[in-house]
C-alpha atoms as a PDB file:
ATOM      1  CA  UNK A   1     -14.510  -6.038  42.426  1.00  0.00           C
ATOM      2  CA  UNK A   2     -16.704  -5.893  39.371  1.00  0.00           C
ATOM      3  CA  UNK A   3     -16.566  -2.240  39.152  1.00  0.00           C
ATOM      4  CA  UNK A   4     -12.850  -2.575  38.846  1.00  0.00           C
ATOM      5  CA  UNK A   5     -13.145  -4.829  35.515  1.00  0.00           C
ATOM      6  CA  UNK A   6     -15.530  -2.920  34.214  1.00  0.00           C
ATOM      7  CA  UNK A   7     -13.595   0.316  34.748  1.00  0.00           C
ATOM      8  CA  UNK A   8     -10.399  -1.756  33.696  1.00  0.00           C
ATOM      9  CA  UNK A   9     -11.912  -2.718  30.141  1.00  0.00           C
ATOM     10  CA  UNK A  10     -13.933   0.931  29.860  1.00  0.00           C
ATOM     11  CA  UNK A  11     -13.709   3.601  27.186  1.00  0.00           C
ATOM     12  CA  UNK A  12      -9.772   4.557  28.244  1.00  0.00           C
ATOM     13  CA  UNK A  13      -9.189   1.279  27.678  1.00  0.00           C
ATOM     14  CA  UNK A  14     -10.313   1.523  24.441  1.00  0.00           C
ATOM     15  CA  UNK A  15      -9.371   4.423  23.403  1.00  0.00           C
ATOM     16  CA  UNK A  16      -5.377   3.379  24.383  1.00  0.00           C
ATOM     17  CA  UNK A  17      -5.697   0.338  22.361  1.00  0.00           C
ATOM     18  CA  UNK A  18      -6.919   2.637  19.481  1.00  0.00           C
ATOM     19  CA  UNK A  19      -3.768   4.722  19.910  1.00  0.00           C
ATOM     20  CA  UNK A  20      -1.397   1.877  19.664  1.00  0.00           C
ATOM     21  CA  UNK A  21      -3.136   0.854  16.354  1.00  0.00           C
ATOM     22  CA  UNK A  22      -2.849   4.427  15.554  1.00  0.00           C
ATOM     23  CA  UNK A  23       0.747   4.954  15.973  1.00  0.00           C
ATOM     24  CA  UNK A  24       1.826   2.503  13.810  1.00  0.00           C
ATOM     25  CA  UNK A  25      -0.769   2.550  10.739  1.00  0.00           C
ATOM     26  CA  UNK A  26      -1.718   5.752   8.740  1.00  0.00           C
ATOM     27  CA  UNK A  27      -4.864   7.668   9.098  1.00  0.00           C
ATOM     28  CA  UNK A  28      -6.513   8.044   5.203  1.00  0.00           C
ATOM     29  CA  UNK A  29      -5.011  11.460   5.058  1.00  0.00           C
ATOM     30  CA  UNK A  30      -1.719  10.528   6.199  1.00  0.00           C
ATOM     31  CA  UNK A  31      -2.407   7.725   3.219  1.00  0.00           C
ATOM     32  CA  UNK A  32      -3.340  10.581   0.406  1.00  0.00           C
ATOM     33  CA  UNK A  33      -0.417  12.644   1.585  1.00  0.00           C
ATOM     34  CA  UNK A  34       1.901   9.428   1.282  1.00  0.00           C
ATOM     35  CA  UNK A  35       0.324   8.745  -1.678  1.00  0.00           C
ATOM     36  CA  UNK A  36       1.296  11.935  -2.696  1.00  0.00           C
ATOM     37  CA  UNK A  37       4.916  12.159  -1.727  1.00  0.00           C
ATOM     38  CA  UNK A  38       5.477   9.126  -4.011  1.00  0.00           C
ATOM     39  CA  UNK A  39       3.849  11.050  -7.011  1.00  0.00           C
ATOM     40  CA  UNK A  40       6.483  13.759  -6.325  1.00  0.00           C
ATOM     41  CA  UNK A  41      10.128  11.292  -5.339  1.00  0.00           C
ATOM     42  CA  UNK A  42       9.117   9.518  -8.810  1.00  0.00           C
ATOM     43  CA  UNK A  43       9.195  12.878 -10.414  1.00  0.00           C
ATOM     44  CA  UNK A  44      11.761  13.994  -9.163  1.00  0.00           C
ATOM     45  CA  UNK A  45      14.435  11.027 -10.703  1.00  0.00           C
ATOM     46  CA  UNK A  46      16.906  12.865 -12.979  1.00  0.00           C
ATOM     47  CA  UNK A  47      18.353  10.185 -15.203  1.00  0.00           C
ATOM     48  CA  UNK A  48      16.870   8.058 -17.339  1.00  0.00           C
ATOM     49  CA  UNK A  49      17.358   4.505 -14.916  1.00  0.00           C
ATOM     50  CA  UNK A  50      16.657   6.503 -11.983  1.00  0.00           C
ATOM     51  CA  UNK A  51      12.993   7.357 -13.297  1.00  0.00           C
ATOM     52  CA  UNK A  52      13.040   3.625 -14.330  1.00  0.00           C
ATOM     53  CA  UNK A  53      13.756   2.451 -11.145  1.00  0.00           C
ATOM     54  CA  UNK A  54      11.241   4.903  -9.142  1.00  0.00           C
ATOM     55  CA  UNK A  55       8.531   4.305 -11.699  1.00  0.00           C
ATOM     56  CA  UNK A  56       8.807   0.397 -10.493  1.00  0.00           C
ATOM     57  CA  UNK A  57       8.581   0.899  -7.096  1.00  0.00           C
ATOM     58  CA  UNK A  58       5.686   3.876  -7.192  1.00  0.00           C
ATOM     59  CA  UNK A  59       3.590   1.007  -8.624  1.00  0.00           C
ATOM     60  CA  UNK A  60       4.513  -1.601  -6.407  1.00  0.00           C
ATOM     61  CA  UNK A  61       3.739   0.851  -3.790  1.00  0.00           C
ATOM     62  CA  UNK A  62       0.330   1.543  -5.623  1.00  0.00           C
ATOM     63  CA  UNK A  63      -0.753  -2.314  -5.764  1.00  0.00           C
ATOM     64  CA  UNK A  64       0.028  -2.362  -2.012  1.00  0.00           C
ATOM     65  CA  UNK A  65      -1.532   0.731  -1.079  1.00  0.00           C
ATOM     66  CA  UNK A  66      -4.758   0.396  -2.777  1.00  0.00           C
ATOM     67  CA  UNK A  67      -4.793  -3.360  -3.887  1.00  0.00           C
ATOM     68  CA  UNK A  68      -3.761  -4.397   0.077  1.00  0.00           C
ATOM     69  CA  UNK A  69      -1.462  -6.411  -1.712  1.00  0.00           C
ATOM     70  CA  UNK A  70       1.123  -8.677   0.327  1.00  0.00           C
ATOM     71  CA  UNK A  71       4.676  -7.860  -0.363  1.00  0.00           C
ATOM     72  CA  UNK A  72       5.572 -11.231  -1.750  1.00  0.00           C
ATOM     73  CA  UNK A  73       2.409 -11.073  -3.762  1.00  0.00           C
ATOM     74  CA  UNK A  74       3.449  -7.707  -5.479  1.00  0.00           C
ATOM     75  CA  UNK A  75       6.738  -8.899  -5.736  1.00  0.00           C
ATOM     76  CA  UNK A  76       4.937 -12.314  -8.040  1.00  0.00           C
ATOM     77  CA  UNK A  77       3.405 -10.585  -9.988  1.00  0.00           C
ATOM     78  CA  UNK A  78       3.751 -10.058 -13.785  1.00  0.00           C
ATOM     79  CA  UNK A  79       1.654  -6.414 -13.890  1.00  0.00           C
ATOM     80  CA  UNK A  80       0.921  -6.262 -17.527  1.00  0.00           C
ATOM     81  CA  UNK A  81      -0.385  -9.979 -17.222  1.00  0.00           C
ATOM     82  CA  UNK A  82      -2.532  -9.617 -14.189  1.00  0.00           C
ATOM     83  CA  UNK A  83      -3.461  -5.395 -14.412  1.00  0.00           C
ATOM     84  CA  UNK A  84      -6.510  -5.119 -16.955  1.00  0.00           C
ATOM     85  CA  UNK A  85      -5.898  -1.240 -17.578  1.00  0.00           C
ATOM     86  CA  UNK A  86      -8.851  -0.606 -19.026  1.00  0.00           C
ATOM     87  CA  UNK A  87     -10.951  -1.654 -15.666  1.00  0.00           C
ATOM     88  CA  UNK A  88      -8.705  -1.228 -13.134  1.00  0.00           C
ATOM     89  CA  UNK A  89      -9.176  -5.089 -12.072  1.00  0.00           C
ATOM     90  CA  UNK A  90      -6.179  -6.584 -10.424  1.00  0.00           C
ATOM     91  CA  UNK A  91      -6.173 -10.427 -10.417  1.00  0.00           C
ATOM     92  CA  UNK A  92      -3.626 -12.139  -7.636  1.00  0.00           C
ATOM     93  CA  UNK A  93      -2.534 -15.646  -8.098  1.00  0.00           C
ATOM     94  CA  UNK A  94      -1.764 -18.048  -5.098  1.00  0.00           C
ATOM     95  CA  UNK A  95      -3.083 -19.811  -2.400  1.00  0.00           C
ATOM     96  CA  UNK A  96      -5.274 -16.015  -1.263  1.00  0.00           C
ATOM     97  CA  UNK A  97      -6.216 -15.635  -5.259  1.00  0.00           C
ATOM     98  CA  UNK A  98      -8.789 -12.828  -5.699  1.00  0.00           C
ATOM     99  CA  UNK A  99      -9.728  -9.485  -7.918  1.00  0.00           C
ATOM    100  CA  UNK A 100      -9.360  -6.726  -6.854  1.00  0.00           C
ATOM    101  CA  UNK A 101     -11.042  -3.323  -8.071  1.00  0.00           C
ATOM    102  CA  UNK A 102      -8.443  -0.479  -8.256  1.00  0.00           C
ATOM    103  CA  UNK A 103      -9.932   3.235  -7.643  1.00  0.00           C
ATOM    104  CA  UNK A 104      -9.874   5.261 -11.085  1.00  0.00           C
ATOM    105  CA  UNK A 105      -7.596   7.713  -9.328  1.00  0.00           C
ATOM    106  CA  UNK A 106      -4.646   5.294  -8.637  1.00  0.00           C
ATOM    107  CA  UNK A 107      -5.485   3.790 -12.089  1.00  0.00           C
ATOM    108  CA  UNK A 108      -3.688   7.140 -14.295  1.00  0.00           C
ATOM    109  CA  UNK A 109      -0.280   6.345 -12.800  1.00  0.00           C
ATOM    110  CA  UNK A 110      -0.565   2.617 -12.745  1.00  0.00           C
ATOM    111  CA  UNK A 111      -1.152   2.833 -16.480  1.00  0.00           C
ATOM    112  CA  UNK A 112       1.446   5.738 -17.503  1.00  0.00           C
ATOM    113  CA  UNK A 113       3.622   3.446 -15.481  1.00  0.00           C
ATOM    114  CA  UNK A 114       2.760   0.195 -17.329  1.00  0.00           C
ATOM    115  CA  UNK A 115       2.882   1.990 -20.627  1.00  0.00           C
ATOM    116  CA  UNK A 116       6.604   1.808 -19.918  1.00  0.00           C
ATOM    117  CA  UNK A 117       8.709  -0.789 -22.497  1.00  0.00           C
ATOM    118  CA  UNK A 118      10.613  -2.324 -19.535  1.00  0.00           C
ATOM    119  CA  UNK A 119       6.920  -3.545 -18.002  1.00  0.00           C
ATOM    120  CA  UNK A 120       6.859  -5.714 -20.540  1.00  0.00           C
ATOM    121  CA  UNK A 121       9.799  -7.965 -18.758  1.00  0.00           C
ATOM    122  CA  UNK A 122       8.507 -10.718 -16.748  1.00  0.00           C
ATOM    123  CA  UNK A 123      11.101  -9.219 -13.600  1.00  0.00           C
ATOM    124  CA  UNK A 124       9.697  -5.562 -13.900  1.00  0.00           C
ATOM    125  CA  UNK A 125       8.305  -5.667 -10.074  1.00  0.00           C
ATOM    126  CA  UNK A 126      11.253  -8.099  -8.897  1.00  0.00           C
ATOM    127  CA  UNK A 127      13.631  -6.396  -5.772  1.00  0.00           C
ATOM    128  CA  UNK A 128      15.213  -7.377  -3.005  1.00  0.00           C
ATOM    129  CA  UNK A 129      12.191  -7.353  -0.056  1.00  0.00           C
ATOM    130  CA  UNK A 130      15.035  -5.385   2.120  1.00  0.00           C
ATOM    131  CA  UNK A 131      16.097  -2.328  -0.606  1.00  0.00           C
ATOM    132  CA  UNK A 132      12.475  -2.447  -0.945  1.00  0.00           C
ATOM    133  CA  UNK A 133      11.804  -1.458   2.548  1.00  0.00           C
ATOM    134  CA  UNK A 134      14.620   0.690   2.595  1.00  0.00           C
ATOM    135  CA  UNK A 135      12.778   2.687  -0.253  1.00  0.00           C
ATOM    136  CA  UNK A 136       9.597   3.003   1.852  1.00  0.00           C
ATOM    137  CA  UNK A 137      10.977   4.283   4.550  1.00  0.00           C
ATOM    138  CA  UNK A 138      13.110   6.594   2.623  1.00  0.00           C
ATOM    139  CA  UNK A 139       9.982   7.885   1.202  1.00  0.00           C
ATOM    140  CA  UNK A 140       8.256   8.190   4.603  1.00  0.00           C
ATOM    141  CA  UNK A 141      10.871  10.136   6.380  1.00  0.00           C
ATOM    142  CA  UNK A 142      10.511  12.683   3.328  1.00  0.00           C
ATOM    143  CA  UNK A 143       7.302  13.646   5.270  1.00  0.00           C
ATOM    144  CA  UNK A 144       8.373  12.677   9.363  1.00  0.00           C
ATOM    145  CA  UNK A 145       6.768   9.690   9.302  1.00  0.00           C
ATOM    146  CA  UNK A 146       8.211   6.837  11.195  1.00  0.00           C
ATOM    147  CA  UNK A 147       9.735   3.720   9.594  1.00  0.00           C
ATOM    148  CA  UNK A 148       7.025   1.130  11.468  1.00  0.00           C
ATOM    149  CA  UNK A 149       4.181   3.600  10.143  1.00  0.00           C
ATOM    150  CA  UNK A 150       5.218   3.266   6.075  1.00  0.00           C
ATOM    151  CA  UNK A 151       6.676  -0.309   6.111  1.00  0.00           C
ATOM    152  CA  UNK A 152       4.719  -2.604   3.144  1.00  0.00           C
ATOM    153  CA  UNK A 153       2.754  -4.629   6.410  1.00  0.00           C
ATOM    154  CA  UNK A 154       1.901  -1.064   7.838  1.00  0.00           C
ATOM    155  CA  UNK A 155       0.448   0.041   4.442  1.00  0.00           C
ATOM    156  CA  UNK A 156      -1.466  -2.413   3.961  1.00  0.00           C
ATOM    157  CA  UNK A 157      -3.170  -2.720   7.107  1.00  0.00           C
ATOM    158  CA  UNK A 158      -3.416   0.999   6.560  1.00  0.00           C
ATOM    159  CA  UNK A 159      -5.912   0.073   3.521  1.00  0.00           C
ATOM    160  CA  UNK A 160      -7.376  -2.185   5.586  1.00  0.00           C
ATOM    161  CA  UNK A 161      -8.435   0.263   8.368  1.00  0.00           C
ATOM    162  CA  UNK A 162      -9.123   2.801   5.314  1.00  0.00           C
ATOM    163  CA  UNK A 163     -11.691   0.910   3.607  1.00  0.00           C
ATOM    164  CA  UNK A 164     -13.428  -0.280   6.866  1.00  0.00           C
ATOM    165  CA  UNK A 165     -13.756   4.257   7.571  1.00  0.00           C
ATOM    166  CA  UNK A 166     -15.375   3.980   4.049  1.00  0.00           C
ATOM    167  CA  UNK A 167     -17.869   1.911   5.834  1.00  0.00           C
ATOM    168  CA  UNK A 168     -16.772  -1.340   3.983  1.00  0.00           C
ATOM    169  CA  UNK A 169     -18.055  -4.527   5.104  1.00  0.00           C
ATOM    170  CA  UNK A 170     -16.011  -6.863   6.892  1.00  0.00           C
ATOM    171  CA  UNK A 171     -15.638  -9.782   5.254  1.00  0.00           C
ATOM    172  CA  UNK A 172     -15.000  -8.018   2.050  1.00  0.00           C
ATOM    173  CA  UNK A 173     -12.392  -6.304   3.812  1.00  0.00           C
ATOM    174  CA  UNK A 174     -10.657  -9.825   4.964  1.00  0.00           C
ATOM    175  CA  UNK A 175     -10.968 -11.005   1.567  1.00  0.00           C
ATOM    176  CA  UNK A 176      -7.742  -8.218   1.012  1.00  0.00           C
END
């Protein structure tokens, strides 16, 4: 009998769990080539509100993606207010308040897109949570990727898997 447990809770067992995770999070290059894909649907807007609108949700996909932001946190937030562009520090309010060190790379859009005169208005990040889901799963398909892969709780816990790769400690990771 104990050679059945152990085979039972043994590397397949492991591995199987690992491909469940897997199938619904994004490995880091699936996250660069996301993270890409949203560089090129917010160039690709043709009028003037349409780059408006993109612009505002590239960023709020930007805070998620590399801040691990909660969606209702991104959605709170007042970006010019809480983004210091010149260090890349992100400060979240709330009952999870913390700073956050954005990566220099994710920092040159995040400040073209704050540069912006409408991210100046206090509602500049404000959407509906379900258009804004609809958006990131729009933006997902673009490259085959399924809905529960791209979602705003999938791309964050994408980060979250991401930084512990990057051999991240875990408690700093939790602190996300």
């Amino acid at each position: 009998m104990p050679a059945l447990v152990a085979d039972r809770h043994g590397p397949s067992c492991y591995s199987s769990v690992q491909d469940k995770i897997m199938r619904n999070h994004l490995t880091r290059q699936q996250l660069e080539s996301l993270t890409l894909c949203w560089e090129q649907w917010e160039a690709e807007a043709t009028t003037r509100t349409q780059k408006t609108l993109r612009a505002r949700l590239h960023l709020i996909f930007l805070l998620m993606r590399y801040g691990g932001l909660r969606l209702g946190e991104v959605l709170a937030l007042e970006p010019r207010a809480c983004i210091d562009t010149v260090t890349g520090m992100l400060r979240v309010s709330g009952s999870n308040a913390r700073e956050i060190l954005l990566p220099v790379s994710a920092m040159r859009n995040i400040r073209r897109i704050l540069g912006l005169p409408q991210a100046a208005e206090p509602d500049f990040l404000q959407f509906d949570q379900s258009f804004l889901r609809k958006k990131f799963y729009a933006v997902g398909s673009i490259m085959g990727l399924s809905s529960a892969s791209v979602g705003p709780r999938a791309i964050r816990y994408s980060r979250g898997l991401e930084l512990l790769e990057l051999h991240v400690p875990m408690p700093l990771v939790l602190k996300f």
